[in-house]
N, C-alpha and C. Protein backbone atom coordinates (compact mmCIF):
# COMPACT_ATOMS: atom_id res chain seq x y z
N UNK A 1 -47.79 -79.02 -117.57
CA UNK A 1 -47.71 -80.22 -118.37
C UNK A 1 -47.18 -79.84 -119.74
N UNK A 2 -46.44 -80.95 -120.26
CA UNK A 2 -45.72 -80.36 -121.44
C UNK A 2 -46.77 -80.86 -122.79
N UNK A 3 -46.38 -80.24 -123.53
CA UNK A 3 -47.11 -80.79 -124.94
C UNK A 3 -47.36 -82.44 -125.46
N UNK A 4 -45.97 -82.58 -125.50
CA UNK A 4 -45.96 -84.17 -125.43
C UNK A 4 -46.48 -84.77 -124.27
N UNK A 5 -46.57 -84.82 -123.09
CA UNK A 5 -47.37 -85.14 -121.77
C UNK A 5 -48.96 -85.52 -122.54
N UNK A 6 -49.36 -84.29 -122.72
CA UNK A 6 -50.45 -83.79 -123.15
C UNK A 6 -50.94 -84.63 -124.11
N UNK A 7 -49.89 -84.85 -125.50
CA UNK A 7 -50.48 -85.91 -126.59
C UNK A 7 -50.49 -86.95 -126.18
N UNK A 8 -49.65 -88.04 -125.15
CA UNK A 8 -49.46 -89.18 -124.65
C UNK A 8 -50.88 -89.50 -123.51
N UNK A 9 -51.13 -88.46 -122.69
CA UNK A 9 -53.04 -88.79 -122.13
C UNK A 9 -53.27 -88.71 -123.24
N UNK A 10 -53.65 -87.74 -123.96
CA UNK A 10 -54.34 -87.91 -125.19
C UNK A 10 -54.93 -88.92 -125.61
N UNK A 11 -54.11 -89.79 -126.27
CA UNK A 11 -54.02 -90.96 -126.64
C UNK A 11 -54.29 -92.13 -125.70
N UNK A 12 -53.73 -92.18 -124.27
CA UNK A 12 -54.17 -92.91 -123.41
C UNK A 12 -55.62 -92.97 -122.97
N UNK A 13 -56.75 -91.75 -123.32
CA UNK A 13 -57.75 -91.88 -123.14
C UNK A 13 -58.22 -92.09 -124.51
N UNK A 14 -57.86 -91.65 -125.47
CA UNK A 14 -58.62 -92.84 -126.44
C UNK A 14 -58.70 -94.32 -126.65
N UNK A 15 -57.82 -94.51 -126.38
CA UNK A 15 -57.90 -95.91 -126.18
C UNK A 15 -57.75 -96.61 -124.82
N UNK A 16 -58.81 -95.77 -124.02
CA UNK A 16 -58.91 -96.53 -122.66
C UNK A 16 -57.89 -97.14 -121.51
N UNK A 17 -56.54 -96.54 -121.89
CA UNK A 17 -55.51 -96.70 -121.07
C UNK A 17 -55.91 -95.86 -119.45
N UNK A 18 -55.73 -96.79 -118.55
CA UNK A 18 -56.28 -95.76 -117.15
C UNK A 18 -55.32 -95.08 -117.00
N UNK A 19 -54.81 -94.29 -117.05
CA UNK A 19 -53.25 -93.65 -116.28
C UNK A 19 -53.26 -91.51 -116.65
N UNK A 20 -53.11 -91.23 -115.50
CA UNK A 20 -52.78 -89.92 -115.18
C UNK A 20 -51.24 -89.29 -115.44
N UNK A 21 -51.42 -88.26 -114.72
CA UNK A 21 -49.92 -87.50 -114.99
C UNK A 21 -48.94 -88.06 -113.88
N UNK A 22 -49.38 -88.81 -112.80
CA UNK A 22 -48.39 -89.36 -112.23
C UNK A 22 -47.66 -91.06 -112.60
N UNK A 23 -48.34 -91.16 -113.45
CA UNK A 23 -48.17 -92.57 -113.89
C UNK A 23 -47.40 -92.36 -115.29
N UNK A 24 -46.83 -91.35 -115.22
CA UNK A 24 -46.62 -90.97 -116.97
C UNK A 24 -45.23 -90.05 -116.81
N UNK A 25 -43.47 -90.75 -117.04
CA UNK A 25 -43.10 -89.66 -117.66
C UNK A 25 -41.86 -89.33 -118.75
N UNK A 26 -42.04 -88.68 -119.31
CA UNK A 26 -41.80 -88.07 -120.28
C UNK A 26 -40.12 -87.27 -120.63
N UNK A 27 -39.27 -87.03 -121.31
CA UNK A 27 -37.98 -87.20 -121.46
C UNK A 27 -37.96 -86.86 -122.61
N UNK A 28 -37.21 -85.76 -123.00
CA UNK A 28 -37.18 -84.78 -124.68
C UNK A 28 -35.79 -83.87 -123.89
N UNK A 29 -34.87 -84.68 -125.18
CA UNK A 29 -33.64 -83.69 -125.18
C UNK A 29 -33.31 -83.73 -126.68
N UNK A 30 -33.20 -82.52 -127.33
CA UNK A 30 -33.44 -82.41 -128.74
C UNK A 30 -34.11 -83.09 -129.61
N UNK A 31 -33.90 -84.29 -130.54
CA UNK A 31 -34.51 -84.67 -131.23
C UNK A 31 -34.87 -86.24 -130.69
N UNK A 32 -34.13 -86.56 -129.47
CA UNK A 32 -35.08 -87.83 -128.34
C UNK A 32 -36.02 -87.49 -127.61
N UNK A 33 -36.98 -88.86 -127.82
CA UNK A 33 -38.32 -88.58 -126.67
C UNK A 33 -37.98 -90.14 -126.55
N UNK A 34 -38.25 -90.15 -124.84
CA UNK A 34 -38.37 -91.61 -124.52
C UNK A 34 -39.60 -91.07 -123.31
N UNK A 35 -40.65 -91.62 -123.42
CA UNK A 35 -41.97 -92.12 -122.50
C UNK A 35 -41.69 -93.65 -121.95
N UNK A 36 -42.29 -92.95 -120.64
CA UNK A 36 -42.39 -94.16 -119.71
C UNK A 36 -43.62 -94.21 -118.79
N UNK A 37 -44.39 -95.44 -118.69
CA UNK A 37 -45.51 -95.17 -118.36
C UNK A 37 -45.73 -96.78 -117.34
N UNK A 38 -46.11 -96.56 -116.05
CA UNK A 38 -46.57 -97.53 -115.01
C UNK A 38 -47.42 -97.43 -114.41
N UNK A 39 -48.50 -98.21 -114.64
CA UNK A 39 -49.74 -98.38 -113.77
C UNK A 39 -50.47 -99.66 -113.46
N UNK A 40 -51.13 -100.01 -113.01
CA UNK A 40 -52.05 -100.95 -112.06
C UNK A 40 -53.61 -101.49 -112.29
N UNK A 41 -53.95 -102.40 -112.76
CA UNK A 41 -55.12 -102.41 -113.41
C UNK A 41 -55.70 -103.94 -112.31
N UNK A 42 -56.80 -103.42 -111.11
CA UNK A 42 -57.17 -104.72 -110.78
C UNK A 42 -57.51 -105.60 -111.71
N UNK A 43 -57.43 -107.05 -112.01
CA UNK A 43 -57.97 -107.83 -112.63
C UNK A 43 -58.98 -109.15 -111.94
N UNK A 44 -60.43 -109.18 -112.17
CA UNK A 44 -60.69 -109.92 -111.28
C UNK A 44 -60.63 -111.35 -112.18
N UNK A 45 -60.45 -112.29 -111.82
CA UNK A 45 -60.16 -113.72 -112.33
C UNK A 45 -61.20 -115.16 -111.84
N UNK A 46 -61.66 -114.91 -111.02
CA UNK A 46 -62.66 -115.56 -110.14
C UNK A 46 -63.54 -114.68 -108.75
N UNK A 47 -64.73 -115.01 -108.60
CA UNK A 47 -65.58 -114.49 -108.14
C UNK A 47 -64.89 -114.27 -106.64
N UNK A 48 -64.54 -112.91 -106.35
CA UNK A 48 -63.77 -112.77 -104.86
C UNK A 48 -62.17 -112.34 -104.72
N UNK A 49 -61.78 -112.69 -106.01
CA UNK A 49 -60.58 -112.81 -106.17
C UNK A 49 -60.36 -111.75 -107.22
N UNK A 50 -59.11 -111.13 -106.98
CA UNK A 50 -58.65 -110.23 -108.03
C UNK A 50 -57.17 -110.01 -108.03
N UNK A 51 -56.39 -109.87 -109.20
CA UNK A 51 -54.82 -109.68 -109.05
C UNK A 51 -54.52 -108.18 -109.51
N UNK A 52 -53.89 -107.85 -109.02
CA UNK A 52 -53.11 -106.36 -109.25
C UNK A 52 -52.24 -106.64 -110.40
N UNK A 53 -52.70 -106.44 -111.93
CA UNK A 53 -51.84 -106.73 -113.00
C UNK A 53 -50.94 -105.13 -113.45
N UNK A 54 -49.79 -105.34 -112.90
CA UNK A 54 -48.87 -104.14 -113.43
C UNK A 54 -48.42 -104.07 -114.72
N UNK A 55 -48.90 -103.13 -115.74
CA UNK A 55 -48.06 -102.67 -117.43
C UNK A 55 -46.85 -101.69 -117.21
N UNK A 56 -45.80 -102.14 -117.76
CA UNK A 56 -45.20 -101.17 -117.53
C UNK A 56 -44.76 -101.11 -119.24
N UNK A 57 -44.68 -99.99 -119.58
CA UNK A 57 -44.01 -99.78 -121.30
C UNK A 57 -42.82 -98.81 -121.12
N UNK A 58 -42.22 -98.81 -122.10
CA UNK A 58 -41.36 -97.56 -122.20
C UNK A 58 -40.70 -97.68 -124.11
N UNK A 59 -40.70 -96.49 -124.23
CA UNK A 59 -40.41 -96.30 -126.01
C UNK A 59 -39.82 -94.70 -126.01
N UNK A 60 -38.56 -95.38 -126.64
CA UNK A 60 -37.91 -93.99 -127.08
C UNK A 60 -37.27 -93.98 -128.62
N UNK A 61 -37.30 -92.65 -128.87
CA UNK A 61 -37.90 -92.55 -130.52
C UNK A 61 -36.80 -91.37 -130.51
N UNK A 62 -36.73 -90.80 -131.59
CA UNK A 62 -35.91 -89.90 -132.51
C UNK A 62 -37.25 -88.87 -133.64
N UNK A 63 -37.53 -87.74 -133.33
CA UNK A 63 -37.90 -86.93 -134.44
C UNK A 63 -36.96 -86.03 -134.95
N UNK A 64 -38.10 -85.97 -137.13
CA UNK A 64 -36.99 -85.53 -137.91
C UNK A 64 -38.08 -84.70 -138.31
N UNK A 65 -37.33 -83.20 -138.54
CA UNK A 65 -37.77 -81.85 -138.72
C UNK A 65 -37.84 -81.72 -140.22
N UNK A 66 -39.06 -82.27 -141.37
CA UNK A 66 -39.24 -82.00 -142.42
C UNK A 66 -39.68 -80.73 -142.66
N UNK A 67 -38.83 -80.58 -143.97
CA UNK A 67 -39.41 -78.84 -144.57
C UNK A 67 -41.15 -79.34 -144.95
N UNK A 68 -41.56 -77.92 -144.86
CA UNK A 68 -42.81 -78.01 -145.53
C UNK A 68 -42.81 -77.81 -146.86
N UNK A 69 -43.70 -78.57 -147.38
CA UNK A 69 -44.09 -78.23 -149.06
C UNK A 69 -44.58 -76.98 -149.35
């Protein structure tokens, strides 16, 4: 698992996102990262009844290599 993998659960278990390493991936070619993440959350709505609500996100970003002070 890569670093970024790693910070993205990270974060998905702090804030209660259900999703593993197969639901999760990840894309870094120099200074792009684009995450993509799909998973499945039963939702029940009435007593008996439940819908399979699918999230799907995706965000891709640009990091910039500041000097240190």
């Amino acid at each position: 698992m890569t670093e970024r993998e790693h910070e993205v659960l990270a974060l998905a278990t702090k804030y209660d996102v259900p999703i593993n390493r197969r639901h999760l991936t990840v894309n870094s070619t120099g200074a792009r990262v684009a995450v993509d993440i799909s998973y499945i959350v039963p939702v029940q709505f009435l007593p008996g009844w439940r819908y399979p609500w699918t999230f799907d996100s995706s965000i891709e970003t640009w990091t910039l290599n500041r000097p240190s002070r």
